[in-house]
Protein backbone atom coordinates (compact mmCIF):
# COMPACT_ATOMS: atom_id res chain seq x y z
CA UNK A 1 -82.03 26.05 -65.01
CA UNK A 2 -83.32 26.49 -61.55
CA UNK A 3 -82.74 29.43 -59.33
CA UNK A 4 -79.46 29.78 -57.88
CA UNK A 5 -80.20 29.34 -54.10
CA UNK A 6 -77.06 30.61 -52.94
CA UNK A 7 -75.39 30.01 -49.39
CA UNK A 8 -71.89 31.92 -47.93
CA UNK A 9 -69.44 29.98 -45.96
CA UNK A 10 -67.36 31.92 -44.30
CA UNK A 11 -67.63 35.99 -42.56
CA UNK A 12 -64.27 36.84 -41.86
CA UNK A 13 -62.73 40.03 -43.76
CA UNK A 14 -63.31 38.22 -47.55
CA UNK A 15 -66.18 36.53 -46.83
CA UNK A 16 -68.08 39.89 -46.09
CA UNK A 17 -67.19 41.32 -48.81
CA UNK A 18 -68.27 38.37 -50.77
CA UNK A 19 -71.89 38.69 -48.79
CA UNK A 20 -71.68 42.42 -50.13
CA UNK A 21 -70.86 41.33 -53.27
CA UNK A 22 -73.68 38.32 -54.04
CA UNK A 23 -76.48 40.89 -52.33
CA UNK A 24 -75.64 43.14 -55.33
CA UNK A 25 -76.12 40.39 -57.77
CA UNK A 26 -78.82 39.64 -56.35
CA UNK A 27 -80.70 43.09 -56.70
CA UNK A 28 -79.64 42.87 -60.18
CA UNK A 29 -80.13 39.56 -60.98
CA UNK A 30 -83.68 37.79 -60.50
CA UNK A 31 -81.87 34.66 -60.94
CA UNK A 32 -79.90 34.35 -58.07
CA UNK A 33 -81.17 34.45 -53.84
CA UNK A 34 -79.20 34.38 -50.92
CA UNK A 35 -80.71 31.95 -48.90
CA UNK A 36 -78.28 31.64 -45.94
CA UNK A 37 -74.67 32.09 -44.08
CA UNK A 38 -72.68 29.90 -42.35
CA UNK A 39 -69.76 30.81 -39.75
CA UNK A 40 -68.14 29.06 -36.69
CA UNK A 41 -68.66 31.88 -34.71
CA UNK A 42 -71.66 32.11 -33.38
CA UNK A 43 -71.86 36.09 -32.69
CA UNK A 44 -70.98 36.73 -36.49
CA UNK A 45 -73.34 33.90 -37.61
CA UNK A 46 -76.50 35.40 -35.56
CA UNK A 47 -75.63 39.28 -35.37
CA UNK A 48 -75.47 39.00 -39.32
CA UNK A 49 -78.25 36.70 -39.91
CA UNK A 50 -80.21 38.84 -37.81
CA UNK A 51 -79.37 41.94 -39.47
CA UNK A 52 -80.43 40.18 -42.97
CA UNK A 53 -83.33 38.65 -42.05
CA UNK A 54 -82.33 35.12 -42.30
CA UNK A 55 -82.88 31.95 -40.31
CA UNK A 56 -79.49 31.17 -38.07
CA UNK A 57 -77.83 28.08 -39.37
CA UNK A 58 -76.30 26.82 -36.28
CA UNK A 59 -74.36 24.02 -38.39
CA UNK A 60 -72.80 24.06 -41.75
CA UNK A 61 -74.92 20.85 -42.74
CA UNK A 62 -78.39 22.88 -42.05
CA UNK A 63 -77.60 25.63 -44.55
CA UNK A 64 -76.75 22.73 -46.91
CA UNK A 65 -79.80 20.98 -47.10
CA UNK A 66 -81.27 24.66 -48.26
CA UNK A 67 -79.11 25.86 -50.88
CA UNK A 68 -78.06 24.78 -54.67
CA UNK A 69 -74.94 26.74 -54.63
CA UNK A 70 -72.04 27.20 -52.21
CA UNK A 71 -69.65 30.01 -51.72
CA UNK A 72 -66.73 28.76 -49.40
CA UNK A 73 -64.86 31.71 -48.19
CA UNK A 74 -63.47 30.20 -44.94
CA UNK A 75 -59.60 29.09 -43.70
CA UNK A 76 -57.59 26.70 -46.36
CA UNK A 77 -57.68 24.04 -43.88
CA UNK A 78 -61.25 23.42 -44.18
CA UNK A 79 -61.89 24.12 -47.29
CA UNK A 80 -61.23 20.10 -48.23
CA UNK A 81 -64.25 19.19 -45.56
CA UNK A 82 -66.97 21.84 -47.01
CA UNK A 83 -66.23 20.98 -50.73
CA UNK A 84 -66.71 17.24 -50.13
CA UNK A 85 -69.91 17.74 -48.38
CA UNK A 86 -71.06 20.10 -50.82
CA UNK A 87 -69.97 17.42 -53.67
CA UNK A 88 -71.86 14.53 -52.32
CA UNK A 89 -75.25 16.87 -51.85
CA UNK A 90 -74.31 18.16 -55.71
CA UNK A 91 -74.07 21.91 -54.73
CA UNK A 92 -72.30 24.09 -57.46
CA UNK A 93 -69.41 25.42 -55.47
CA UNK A 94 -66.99 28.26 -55.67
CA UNK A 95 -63.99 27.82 -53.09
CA UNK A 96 -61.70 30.34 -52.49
CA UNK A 97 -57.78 30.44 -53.59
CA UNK A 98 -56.06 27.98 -52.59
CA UNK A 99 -58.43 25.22 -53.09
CA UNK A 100 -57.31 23.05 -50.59
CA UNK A 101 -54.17 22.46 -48.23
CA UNK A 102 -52.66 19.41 -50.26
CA UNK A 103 -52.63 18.26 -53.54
CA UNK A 104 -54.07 14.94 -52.96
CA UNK A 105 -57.14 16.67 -51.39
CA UNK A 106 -57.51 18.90 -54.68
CA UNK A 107 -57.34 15.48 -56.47
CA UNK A 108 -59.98 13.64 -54.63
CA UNK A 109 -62.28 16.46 -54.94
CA UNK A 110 -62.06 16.49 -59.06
CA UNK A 111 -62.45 13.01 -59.15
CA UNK A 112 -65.80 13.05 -56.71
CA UNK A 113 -66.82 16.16 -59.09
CA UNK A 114 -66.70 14.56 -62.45
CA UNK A 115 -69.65 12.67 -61.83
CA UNK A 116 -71.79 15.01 -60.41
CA UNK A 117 -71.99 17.04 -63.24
CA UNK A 118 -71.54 20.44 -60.91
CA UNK A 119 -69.71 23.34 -61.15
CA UNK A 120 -66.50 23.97 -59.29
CA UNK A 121 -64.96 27.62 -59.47
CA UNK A 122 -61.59 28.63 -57.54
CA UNK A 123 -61.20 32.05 -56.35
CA UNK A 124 -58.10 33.14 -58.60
CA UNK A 125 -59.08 36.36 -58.48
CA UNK A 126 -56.54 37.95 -60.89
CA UNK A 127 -57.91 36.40 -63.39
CA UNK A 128 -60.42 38.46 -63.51
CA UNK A 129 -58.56 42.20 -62.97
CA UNK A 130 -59.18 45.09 -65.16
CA UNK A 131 -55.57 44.78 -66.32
CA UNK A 132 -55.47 41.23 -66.95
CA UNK A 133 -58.95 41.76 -68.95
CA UNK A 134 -57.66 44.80 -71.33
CA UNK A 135 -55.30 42.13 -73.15
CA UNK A 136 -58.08 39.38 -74.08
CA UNK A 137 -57.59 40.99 -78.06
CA UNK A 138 -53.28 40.27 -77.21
CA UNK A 139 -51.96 37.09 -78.71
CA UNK A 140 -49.61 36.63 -75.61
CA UNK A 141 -47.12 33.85 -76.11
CA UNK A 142 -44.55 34.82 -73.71
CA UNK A 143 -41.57 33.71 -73.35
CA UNK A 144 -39.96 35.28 -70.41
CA UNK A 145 -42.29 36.74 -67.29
CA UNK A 146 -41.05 38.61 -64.50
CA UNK A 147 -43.62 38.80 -62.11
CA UNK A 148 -43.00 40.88 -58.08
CA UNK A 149 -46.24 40.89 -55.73
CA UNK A 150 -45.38 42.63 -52.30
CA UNK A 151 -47.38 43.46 -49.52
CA UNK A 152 -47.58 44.99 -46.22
CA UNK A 153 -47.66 42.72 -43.05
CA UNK A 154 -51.18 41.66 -42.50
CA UNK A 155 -51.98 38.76 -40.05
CA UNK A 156 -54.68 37.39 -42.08
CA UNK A 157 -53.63 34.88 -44.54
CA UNK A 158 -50.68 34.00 -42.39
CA UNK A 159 -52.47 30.45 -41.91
CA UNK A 160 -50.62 29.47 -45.08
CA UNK A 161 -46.99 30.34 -46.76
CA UNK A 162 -46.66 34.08 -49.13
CA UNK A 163 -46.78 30.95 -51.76
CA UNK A 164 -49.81 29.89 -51.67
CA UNK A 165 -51.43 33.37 -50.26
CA UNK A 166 -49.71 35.38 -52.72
CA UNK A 167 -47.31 33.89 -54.85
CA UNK A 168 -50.15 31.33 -56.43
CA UNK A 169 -52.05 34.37 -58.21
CA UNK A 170 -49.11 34.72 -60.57
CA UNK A 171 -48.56 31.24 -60.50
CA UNK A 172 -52.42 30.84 -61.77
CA UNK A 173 -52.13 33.42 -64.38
CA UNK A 174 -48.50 32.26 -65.83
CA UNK A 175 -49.87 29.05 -66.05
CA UNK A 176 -52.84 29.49 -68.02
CA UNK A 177 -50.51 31.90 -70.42
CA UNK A 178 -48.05 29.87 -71.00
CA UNK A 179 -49.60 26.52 -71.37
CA UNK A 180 -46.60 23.87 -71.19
CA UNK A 181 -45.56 21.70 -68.69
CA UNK A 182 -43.03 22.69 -65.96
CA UNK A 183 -39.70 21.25 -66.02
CA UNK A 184 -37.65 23.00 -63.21
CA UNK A 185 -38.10 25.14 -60.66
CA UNK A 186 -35.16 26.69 -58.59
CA UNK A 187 -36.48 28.54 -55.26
CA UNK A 188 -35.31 30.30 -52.43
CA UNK A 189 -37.65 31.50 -49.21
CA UNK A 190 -37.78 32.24 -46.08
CA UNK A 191 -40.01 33.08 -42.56
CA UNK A 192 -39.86 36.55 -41.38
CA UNK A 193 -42.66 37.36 -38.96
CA UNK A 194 -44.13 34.09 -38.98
CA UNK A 195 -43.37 30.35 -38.35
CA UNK A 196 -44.16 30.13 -42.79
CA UNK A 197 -42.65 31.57 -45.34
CA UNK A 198 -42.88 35.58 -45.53
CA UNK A 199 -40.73 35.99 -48.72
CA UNK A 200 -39.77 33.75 -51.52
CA UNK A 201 -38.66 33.54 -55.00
CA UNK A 202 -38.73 31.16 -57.86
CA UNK A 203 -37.42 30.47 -61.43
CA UNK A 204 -39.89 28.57 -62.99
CA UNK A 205 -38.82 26.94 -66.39
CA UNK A 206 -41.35 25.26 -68.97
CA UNK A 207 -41.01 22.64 -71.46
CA UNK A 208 -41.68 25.20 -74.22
CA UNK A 209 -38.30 26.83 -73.43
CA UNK A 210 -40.70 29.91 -71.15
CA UNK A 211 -38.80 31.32 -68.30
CA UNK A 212 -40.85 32.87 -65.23
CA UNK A 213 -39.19 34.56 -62.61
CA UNK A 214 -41.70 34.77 -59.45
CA UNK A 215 -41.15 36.74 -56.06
CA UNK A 216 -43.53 37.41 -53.60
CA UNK A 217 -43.03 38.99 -50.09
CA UNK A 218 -45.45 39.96 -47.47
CA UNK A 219 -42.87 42.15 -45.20
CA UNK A 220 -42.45 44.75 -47.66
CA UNK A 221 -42.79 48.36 -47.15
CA UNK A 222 -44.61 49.42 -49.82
CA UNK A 223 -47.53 47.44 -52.08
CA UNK A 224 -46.47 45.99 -55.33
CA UNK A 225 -48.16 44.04 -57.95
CA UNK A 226 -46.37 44.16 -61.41
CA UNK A 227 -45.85 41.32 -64.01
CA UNK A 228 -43.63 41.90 -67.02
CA UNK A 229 -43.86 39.32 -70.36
CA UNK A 230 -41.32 39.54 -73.50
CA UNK A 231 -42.05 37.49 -76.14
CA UNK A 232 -41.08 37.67 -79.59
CA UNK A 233 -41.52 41.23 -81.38
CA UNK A 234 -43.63 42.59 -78.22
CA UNK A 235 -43.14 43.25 -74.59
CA UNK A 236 -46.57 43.63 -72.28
CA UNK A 237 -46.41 45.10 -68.85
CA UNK A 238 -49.08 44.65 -66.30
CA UNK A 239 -49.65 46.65 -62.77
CA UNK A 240 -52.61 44.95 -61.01
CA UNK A 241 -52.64 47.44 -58.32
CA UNK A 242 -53.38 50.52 -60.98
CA UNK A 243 -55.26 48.66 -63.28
CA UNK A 244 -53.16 49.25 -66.19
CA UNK A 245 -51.41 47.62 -69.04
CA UNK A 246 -48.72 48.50 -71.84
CA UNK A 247 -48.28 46.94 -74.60
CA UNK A 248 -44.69 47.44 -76.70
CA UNK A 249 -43.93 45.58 -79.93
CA UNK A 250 -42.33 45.74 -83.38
CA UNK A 251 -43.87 46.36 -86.56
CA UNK A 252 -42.45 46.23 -89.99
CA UNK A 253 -45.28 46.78 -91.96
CA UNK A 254 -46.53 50.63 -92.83
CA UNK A 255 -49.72 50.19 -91.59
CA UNK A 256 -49.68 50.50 -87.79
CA UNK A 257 -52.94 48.78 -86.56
CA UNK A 258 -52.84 50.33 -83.59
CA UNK A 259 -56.08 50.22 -81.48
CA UNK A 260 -57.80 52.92 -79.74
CA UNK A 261 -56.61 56.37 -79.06
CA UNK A 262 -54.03 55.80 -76.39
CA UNK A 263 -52.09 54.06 -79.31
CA UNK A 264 -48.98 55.68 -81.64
CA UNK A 265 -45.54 54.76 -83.24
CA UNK A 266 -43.22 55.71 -80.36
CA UNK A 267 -39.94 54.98 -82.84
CA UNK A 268 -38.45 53.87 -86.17
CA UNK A 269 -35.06 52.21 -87.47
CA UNK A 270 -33.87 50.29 -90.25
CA UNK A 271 -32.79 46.70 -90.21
CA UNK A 272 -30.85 46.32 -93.46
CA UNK A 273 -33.50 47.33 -95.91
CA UNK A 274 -36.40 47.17 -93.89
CA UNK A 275 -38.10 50.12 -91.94
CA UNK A 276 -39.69 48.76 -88.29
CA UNK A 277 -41.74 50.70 -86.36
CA UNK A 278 -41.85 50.61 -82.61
CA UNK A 279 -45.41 50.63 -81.75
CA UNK A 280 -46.84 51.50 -78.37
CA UNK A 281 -50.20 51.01 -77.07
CA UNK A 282 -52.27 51.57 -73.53
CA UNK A 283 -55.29 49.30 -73.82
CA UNK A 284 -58.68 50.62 -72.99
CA UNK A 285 -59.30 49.11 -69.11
CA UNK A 286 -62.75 49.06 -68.25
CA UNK A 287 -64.14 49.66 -64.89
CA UNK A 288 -64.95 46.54 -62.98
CA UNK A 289 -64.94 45.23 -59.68
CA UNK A 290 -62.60 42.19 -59.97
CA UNK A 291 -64.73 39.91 -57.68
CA UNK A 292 -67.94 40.97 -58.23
CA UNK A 293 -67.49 39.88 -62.28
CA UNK A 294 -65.51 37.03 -60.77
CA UNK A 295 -68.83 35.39 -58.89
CA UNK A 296 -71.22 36.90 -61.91
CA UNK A 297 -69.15 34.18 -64.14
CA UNK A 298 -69.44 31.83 -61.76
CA UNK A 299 -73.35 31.76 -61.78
CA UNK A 300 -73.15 32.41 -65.63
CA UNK A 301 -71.69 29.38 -66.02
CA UNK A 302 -74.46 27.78 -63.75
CA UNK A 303 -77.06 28.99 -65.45
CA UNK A 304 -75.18 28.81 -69.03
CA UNK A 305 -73.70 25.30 -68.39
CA UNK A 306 -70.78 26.37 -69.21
CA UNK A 307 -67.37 25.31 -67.86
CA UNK A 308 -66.27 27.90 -65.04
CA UNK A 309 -63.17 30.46 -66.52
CA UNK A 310 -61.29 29.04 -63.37
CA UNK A 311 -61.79 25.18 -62.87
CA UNK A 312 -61.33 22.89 -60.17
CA UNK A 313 -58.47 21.37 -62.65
CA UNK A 314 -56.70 25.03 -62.70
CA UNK A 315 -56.72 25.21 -58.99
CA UNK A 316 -55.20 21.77 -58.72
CA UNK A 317 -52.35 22.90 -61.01
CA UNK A 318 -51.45 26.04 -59.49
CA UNK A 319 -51.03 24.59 -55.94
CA UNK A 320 -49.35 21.49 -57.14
CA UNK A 321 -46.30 24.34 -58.34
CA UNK A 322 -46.94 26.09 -55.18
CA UNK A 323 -46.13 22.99 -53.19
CA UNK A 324 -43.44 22.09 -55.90
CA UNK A 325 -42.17 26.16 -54.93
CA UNK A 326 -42.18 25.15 -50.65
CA UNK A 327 -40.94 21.87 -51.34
CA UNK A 328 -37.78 22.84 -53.38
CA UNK A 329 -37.27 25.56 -50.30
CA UNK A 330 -37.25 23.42 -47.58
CA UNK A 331 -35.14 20.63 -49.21
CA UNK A 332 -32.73 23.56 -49.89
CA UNK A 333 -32.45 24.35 -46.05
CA UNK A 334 -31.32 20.53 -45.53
CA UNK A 335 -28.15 20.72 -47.26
């Protein structure tokens, strides 16, 4: 595999950080070199090009012609315009959550992809959270999920609805759980602050009989980001924001199995003539930086040729229920 020549689109707030972020891989990585940033504004395209030592790209097409890999961190509504270029020129890609403003966009861009052979990462950042990470040895199968992701007013990210800022990390991560097609969704939303939707709701059923109740605000008071899943003989709660997961479920065998130490039997009772055990267990979370391991797998799976953990296909999905979520909303305020 060649070097990953790697270019940033994008220096707003998360595109920064992403800068931070790929400078640190590359000090760690000989692998991987920044060869270049892109924005539309001029002062934050020369003031930071200056203070790295890199060549000013006045347009988005001259940093292209330079790089093998794209990171597109700029607004939703031209994310559509830098993927396709970067897609005809073959550039492995990672695009930011939500992949594009419409479904049919998301579409053409997988079918352009599949024949160039490139890979295409979306920014689903939860994915990759501590909390999230601790349950990989879990066999979740849930069948209900209750998920609640609140934030404080912030202007950025107001470009798009608390759906498809907010709400569509749950949606990514239910969907890629729970694995079955949707059959219903029942929603209710509406704008606060802002001309979109500030605070929403949905029921979410699948065709495997799963249940997910989704709400998402971005006029709340205080920061929440909790998801709950029950399944049979074991309940698993998730807080993103502390990094921590709990694991409940019911045993009726006299071995416990627990794993690691923060791990016991928390109860007992009989059931006729059988003695279950209420086990309880805190999963080890390790220490990572949720975006930083995000773009590592990204150029892993460059370098690897391996398919990305978040594919162009997943992004597709999750805004096609995100747009299923507005749609049922504003249909509801017709009648």
């Amino acid at each position: 595999m060649k070097k990953i020549k790697a270019g940033i689109f994008g220096l707003g707030h998360l595109g920064k950080t992403h800068l931070k972020l790929v400078k640190e891989l590359c000090n760690e990585r000989s692998d991987i070199e920044l060869i270049g940033i892109f924005d539309t504004d001029e002062s934050k395209n020369k003031n930071i090009s200056d203070e790295l030592g890199l060549k000013i790209n006045k347009k988005a097409e001259e940093l292209t012609d330079k790089i093998n890999t794209a990171i597109i961190v700029t607004p939703t509504s031209t994310h559509y315009e830098l993927a396709t270029m970067m897609i005809s020129k073959s550039i492995n890609t990672f695009i930011e959550k939500p992949v594009t403003e419409t479904t049919t966009q998301a579409e053409e861009l997988l079918k352009s992809a599949v024949d160039k052979k490139i890979k295409i990462q979306i920014g689903h950042i939860e994915r990759f959270n501590p909390a999230i990470l601790a349950l990989d040895s879990i066999d979740l199968k849930p069948m209900f999920i209750e998920t609640h992701r609140l934030a404080q007013f912030n202007p950025r990210g107001t470009d798009v609805s608390v759906i498809q800022d907010l709400m569509i990390h749950d949606i990514d991560i239910i969907l890629n759980l729970v694995k079955s097609k949707v059959s219903k969704i029942d929603a209710s939303g509406v704008p606060v602050i802002t001309d979109k939707i500030d605070i929403a709701n949905a029921r979410i059923k699948f065709d495997n009989g799963c249940v997910a109740n989704i709400t998402a605000s971005r006029i709340s008071q205080n920061k929440m980001r909790k998801m709950r899943m029950f399944q049979k003989s074991a309940y698993i709660s998730v807080d993103f924001l502390q990094n921590s997961s709990e694991v409940f479920r019911l045993s009726d065998g006299e071995t416990l199995n627990l794993n690691g130490s923060n791990a016991f039997a928390l109860a007992e009772f009989m059931q006729g003539e059988k003695k279950l055990k209420i086990l309880y267990e805190k999963p080890e979370v390790k220490e990572v930086n949720s975006m930083k391991y995000e773009l590592n797998k990204f150029f892993n799976a460059i370098t690897d040729d391996t398919e990305p953990v978040v594919t162009l296909g997943d992004g597709l999905q999750a805004l096609e229920v995100a747009n299923e979520i507005i749609n049922e909303i504003e249909s509801s305020k017709k009648i």
